[in-house]
N, C-alpha and C. Protein backbone atom coordinates (compact mmCIF):
# COMPACT_ATOMS: atom_id res chain seq x y z
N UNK A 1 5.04 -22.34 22.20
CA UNK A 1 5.60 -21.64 23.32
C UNK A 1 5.69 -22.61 24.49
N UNK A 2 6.72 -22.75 25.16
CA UNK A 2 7.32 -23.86 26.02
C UNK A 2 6.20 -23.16 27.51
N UNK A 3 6.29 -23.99 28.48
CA UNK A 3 5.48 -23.52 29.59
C UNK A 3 6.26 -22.78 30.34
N UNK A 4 7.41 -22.46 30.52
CA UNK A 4 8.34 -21.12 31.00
C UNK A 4 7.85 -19.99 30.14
N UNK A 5 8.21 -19.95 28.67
CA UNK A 5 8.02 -18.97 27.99
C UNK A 5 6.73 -18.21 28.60
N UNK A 6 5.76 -19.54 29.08
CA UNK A 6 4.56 -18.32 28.91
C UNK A 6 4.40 -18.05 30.18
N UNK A 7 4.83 -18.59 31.25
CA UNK A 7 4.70 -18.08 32.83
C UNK A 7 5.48 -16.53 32.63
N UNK A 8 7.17 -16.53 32.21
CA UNK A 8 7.32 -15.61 32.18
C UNK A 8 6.85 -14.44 31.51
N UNK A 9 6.14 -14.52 30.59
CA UNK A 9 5.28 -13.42 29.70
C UNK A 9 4.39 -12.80 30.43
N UNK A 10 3.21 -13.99 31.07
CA UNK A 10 2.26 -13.19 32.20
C UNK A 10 2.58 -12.69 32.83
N UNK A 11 3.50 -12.72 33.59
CA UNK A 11 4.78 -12.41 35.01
C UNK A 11 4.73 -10.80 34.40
N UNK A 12 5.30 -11.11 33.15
CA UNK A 12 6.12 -9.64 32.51
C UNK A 12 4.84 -8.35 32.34
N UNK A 13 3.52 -9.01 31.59
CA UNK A 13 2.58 -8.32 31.96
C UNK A 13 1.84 -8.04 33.11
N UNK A 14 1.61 -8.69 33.55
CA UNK A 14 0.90 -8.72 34.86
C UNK A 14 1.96 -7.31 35.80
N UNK A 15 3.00 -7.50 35.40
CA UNK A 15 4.36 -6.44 36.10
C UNK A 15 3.96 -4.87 35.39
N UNK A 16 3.15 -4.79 34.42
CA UNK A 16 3.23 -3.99 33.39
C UNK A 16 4.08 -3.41 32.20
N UNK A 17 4.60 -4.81 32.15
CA UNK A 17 5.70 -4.85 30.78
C UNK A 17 5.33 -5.06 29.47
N UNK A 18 6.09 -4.46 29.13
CA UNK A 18 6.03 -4.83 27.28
C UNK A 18 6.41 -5.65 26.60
N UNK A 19 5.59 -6.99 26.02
CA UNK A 19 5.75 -8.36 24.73
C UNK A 19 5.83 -7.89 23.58
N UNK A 20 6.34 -8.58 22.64
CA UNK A 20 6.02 -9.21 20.95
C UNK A 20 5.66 -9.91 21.02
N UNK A 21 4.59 -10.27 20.30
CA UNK A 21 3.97 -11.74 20.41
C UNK A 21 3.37 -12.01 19.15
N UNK A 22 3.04 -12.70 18.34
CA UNK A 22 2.79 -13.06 16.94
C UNK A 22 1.27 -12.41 17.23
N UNK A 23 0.39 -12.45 15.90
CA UNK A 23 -1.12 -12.51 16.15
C UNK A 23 -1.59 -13.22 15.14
N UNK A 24 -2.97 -12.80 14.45
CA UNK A 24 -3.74 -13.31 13.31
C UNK A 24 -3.01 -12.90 11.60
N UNK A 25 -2.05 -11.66 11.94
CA UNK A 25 -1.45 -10.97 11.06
C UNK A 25 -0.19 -10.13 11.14
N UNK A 26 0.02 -9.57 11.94
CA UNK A 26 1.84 -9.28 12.21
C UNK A 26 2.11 -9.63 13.52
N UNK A 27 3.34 -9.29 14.04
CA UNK A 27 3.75 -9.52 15.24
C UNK A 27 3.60 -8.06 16.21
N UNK A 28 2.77 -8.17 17.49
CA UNK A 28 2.77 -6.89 17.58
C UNK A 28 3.03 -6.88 19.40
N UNK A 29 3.29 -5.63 19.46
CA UNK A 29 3.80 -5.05 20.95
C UNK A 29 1.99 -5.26 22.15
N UNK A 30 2.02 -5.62 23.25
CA UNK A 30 1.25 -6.01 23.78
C UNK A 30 1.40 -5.66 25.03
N UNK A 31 0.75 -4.86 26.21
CA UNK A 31 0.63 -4.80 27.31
C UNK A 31 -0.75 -4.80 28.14
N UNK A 32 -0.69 -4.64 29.37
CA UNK A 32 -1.68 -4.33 29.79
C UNK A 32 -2.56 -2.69 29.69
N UNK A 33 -3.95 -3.07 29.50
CA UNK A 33 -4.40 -1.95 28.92
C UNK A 33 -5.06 -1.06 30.35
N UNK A 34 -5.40 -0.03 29.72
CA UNK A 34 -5.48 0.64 31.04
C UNK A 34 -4.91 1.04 32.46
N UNK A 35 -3.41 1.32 32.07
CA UNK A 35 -2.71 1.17 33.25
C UNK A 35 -1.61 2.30 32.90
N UNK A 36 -1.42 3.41 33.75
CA UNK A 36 -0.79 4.65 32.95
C UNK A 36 0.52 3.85 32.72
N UNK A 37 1.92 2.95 33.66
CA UNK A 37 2.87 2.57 33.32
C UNK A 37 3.08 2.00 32.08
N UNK A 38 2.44 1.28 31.77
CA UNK A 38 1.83 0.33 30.72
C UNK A 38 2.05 1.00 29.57
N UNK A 39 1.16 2.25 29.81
CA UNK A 39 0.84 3.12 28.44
C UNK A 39 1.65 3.50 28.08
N UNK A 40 2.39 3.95 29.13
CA UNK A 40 3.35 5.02 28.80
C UNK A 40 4.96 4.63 27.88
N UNK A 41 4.59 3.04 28.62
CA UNK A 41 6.13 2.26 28.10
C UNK A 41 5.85 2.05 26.76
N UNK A 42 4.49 1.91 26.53
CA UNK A 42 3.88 1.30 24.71
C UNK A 42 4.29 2.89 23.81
N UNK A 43 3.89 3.54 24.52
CA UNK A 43 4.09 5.21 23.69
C UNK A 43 5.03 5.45 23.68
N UNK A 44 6.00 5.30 24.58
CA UNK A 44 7.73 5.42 24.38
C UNK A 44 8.22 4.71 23.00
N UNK A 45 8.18 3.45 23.50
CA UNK A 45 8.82 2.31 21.92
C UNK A 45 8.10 2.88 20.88
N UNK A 46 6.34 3.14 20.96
CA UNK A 46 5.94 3.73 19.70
C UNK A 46 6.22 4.83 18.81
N UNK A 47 6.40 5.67 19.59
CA UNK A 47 7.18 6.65 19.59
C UNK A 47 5.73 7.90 18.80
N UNK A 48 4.84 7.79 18.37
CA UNK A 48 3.74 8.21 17.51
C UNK A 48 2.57 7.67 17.12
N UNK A 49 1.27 8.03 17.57
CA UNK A 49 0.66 6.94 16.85
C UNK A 49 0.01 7.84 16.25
N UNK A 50 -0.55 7.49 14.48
CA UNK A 50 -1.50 7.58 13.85
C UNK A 50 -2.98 7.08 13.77
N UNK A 51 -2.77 6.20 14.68
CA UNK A 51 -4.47 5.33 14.98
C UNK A 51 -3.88 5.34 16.23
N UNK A 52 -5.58 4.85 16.99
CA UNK A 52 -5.51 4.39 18.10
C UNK A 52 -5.08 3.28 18.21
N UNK A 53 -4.67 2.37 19.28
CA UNK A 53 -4.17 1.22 19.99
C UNK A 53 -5.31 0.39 20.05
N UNK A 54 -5.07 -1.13 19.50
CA UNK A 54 -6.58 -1.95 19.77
C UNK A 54 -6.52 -2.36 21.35
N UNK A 55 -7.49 -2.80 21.94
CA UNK A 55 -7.76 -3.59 23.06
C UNK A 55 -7.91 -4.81 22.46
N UNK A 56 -6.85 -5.93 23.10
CA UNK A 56 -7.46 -7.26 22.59
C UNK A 56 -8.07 -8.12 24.08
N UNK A 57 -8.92 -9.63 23.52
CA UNK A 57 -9.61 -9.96 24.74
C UNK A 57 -9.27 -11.12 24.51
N UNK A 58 -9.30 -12.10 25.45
CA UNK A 58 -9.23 -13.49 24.95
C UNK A 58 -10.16 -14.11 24.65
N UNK A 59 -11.57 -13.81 24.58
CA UNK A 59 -12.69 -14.36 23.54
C UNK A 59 -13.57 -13.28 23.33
N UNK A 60 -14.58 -13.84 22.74
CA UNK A 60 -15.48 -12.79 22.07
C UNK A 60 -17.11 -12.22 23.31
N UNK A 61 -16.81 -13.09 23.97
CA UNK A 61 -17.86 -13.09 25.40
C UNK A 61 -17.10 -11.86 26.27
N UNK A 62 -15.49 -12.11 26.30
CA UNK A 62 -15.46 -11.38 27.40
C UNK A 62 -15.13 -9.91 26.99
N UNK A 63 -15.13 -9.82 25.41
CA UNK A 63 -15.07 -8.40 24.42
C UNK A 63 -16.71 -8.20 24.86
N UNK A 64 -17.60 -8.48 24.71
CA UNK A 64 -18.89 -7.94 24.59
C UNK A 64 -19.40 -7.52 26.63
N UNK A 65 -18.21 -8.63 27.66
CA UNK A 65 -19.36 -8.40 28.45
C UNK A 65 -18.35 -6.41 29.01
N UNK A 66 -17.27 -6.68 28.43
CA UNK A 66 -16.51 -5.35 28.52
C UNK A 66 -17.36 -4.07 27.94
N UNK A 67 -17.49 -4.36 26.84
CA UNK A 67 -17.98 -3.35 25.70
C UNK A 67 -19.43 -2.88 26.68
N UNK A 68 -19.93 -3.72 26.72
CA UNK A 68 -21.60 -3.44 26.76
C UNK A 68 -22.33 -4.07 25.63
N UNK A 69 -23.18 -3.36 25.89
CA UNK A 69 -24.81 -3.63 24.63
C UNK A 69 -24.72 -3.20 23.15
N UNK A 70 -24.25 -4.22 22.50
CA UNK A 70 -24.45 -3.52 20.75
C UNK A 70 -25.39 -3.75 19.97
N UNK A 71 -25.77 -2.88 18.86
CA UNK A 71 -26.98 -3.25 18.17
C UNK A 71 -26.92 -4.66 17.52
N UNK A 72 -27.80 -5.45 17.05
CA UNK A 72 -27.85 -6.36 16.23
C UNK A 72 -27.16 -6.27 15.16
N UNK A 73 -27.21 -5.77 14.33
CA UNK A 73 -26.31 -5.53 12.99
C UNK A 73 -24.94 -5.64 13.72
N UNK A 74 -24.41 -5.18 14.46
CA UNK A 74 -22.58 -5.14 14.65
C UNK A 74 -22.94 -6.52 15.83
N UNK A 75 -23.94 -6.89 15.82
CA UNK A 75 -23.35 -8.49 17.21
C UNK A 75 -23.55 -9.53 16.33
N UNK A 76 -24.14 -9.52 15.28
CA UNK A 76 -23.89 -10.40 13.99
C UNK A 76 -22.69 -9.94 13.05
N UNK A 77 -22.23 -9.15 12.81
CA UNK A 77 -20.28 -8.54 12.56
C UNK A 77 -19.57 -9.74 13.10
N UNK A 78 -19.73 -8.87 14.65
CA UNK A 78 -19.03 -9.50 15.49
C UNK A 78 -18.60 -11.29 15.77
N UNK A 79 -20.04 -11.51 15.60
CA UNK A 79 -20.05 -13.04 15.71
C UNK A 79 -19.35 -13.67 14.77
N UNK A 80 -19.37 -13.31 13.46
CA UNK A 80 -19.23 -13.47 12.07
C UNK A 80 -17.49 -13.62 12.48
N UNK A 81 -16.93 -12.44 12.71
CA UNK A 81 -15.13 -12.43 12.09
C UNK A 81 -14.63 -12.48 13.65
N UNK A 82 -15.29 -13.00 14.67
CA UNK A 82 -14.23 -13.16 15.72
C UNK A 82 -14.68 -14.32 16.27
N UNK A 83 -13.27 -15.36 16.86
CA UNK A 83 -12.21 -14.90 16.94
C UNK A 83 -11.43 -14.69 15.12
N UNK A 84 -10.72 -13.71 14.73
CA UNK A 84 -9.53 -13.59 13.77
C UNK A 84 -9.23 -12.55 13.67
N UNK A 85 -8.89 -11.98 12.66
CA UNK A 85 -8.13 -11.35 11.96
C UNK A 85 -8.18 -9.71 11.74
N UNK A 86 -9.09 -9.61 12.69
CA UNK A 86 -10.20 -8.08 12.22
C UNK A 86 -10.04 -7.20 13.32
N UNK A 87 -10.16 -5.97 13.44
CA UNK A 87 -10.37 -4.84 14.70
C UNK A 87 -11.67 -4.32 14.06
N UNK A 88 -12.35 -4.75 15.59
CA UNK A 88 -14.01 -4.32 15.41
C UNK A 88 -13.67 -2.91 16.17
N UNK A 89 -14.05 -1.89 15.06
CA UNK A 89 -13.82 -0.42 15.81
C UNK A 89 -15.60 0.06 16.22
N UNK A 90 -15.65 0.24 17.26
CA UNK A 90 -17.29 0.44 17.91
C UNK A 90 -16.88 2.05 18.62
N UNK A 91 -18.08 2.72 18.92
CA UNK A 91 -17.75 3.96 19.66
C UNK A 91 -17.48 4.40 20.74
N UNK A 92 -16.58 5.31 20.89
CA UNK A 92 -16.30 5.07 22.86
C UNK A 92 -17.20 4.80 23.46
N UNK A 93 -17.03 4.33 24.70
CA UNK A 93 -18.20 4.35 26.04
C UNK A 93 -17.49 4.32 27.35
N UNK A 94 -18.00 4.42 28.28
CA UNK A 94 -17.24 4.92 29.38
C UNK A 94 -16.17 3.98 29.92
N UNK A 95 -16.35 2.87 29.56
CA UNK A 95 -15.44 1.98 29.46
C UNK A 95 -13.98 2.00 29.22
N UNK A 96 -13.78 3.29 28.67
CA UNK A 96 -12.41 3.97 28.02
C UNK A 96 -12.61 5.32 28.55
N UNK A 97 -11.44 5.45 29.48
CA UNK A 97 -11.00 6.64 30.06
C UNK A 97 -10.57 8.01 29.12
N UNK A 98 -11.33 8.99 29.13
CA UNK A 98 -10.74 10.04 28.11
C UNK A 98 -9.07 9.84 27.73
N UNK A 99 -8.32 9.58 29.23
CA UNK A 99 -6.71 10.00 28.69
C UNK A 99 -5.94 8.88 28.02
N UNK A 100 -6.68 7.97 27.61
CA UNK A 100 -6.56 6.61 26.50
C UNK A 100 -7.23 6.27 25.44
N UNK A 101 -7.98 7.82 25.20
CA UNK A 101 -8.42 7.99 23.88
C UNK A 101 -7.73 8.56 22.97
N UNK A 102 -7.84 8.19 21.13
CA UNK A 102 -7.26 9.02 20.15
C UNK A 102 -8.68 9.85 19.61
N UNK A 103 -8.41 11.09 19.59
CA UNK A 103 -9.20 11.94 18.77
C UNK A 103 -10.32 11.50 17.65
N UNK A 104 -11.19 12.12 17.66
CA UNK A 104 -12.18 11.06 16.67
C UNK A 104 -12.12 9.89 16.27
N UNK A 105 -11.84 8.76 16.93
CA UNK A 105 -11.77 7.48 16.40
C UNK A 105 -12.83 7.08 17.44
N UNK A 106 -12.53 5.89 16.92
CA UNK A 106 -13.31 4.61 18.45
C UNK A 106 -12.03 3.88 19.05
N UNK A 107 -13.24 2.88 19.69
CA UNK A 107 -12.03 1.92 20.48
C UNK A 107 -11.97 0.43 19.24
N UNK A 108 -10.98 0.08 18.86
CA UNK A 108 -10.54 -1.09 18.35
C UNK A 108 -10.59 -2.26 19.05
N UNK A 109 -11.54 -2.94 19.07
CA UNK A 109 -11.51 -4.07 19.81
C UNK A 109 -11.42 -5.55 18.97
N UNK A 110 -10.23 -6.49 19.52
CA UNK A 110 -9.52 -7.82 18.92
C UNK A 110 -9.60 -8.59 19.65
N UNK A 111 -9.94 -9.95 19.07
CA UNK A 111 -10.14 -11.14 19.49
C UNK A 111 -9.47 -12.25 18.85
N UNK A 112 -8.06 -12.29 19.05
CA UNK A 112 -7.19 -13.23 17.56
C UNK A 112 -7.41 -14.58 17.82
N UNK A 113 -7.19 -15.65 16.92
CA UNK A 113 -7.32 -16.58 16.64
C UNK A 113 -6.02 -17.30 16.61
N UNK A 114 -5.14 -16.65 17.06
CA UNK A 114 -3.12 -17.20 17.14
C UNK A 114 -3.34 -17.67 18.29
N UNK A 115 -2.68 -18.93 18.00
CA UNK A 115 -2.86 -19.53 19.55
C UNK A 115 -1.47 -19.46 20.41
N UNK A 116 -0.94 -18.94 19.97
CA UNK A 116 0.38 -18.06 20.77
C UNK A 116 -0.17 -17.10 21.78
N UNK A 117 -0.72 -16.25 21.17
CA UNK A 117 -1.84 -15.14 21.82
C UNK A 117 -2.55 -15.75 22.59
N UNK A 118 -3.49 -16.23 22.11
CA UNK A 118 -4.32 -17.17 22.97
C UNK A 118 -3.95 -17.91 24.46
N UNK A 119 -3.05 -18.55 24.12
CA UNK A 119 -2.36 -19.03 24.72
C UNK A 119 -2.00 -17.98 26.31
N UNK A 120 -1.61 -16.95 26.25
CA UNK A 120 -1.51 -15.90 27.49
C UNK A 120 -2.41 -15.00 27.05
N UNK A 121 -3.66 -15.18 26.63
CA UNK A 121 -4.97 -14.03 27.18
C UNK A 121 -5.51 -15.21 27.83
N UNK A 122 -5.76 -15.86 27.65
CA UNK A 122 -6.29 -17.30 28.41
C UNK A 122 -5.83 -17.43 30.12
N UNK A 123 -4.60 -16.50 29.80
CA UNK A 123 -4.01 -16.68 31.59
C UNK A 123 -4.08 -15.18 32.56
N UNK A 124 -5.05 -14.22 31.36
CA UNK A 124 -5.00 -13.37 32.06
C UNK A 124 -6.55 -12.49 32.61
N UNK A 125 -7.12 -11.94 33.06
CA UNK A 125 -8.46 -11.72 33.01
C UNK A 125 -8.34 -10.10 32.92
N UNK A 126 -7.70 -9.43 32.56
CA UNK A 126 -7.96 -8.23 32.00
C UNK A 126 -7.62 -8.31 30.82
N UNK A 127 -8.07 -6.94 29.78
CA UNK A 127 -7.52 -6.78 28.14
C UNK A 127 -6.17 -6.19 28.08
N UNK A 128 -5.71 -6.38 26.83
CA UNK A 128 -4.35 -5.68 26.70
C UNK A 128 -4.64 -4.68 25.37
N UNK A 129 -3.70 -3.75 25.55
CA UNK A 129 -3.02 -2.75 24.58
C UNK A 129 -2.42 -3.74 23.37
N UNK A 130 -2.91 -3.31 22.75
CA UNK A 130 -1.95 -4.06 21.13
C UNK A 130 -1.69 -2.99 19.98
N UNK A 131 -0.56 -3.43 19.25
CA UNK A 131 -0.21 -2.47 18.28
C UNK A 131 0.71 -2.80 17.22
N UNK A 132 0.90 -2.94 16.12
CA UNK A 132 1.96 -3.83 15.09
C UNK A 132 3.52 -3.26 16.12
N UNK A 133 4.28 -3.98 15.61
CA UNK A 133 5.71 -4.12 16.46
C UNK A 133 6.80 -3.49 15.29
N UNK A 134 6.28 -1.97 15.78
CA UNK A 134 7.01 -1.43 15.17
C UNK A 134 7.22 0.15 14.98
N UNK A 135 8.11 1.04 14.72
CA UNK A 135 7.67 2.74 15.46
C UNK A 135 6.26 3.38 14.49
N UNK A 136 6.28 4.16 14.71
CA UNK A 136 4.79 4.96 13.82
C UNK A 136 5.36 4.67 12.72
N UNK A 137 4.62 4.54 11.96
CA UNK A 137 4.77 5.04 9.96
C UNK A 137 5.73 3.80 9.53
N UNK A 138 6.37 3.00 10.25
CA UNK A 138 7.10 1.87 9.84
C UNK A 138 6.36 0.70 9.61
N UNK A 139 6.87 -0.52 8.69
CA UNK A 139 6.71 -1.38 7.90
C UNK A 139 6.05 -2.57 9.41
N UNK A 140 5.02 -3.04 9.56
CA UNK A 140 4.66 -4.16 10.13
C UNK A 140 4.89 -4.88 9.87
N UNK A 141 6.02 -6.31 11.17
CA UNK A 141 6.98 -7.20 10.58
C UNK A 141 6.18 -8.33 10.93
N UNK A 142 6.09 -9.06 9.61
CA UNK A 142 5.11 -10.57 9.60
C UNK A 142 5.98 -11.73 10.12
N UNK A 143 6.94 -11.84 10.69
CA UNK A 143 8.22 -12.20 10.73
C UNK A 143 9.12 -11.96 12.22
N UNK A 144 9.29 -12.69 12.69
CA UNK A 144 10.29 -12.34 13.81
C UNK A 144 11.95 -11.60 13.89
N UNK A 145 12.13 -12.01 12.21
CA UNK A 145 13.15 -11.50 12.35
C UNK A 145 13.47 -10.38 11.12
N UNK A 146 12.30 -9.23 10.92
CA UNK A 146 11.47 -8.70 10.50
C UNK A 146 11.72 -7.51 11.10
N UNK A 147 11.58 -7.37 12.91
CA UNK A 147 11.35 -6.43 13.37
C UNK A 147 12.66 -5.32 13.98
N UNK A 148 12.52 -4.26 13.48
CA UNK A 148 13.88 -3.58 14.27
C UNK A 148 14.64 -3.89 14.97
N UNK A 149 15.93 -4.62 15.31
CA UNK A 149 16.68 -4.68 16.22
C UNK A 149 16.21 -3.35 17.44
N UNK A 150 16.71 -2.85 16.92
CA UNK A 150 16.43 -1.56 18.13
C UNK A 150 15.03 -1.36 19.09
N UNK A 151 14.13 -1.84 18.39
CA UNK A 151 12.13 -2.08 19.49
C UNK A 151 12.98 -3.27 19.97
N UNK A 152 13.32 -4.25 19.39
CA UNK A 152 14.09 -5.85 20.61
C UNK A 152 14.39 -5.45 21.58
N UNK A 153 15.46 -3.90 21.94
CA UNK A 153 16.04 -3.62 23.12
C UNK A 153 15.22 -3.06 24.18
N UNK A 154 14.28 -2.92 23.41
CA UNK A 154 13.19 -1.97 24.77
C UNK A 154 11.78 -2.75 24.99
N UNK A 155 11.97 -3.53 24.63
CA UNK A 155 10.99 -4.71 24.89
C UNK A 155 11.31 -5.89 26.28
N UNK A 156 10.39 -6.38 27.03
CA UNK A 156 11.08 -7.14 27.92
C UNK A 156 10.83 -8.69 27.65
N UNK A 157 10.16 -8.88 26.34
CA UNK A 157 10.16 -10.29 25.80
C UNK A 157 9.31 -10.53 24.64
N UNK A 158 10.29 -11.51 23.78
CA UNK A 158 9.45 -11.73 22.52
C UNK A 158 9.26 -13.44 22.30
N UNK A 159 8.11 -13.31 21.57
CA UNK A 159 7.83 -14.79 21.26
C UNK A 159 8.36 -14.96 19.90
N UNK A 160 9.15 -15.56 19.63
CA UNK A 160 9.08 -16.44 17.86
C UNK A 160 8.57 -17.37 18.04
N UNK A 161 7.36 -16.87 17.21
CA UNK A 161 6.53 -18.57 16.08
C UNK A 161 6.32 -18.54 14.74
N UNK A 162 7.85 -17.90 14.34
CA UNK A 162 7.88 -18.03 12.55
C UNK A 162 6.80 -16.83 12.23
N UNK A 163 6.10 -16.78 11.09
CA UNK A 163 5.53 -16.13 10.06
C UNK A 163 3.49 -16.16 10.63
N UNK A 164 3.78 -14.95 10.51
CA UNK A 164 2.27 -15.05 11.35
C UNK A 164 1.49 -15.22 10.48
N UNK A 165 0.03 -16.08 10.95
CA UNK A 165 -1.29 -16.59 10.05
C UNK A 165 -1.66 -15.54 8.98
């Protein structure tokens, strides 16, 4: 990602806009989390969700100093598979506002190892909303050119970096 690409990406989030951006495993839709505009633009393009939305962080320090206090057994998990490929699902805590919760689940919390990603959580100090790039119940595109024409139009920027890890 060229150094424009990624000024304008932060720009776009930081605005409360909506990315594609590669990850550890598909390419997925990304905003800022906790922010009703935000949400609301991710639930539009989504159009449905069947799971909740992960929170991703840009390391694994600043997932835990968010989260709080976890038992031993899940901070050895944790240590173990992040940063990659995994959504550590842990149980709400107040940390998560009821009206950005899904029904009996937890919160999904990600820490990827794409250094695309990386690359703009590194420039930002809050978490983002993440979600495969693509409507409910549809095929997650590993691939940039993979993903619906039609999510392209309601998106305000995408990264291609080929075929995700």
């Amino acid at each position: 990602m060229t150094t424009d690409q990624l000024e304008g990406v932060i720009k776009i989030i930081k605005g409360n806009g909506l990315v594609i951006l590669p990850t550890d495993t598909v390419y997925g839709f990304f905003t800022r989390a906790f922010n009703d505009t935000a949400f609301k633009c991710l639930e539009s393009i989504k159009r449905s969700r069947h799971t909740p939305y992960s929170i991703t962080f840009n390391n694994t320090a600043s997932m835990l100093d968010w989260y709080g206090k976890v038992d031993l057994v899940r901070m050895q998990i944790i240590g173990e598979l992040t940063p990659g490929p995994v959504t550590m699902v842990l149980p709400y805590n107040d940390a998560v506002p009821d009206n950005y919760r899904y029904p009996s689940q937890g919160a999904g919390l990600r820490v990827s190892s794409n250094k695309v990603l990386n690359q703009v959580m590194d420039n930002l100090d809050f978490p983002l909303w993440s979600t495969s790039a693509n409507r409910a119940g549809g095929r997650a595109p590993v691939r940039y050119d993979e993903i619906d024409p039609s999510i392209l139009k309601g998106v305000d920027a995408v990264i291609d970096d080929g075929e995700t890890d």
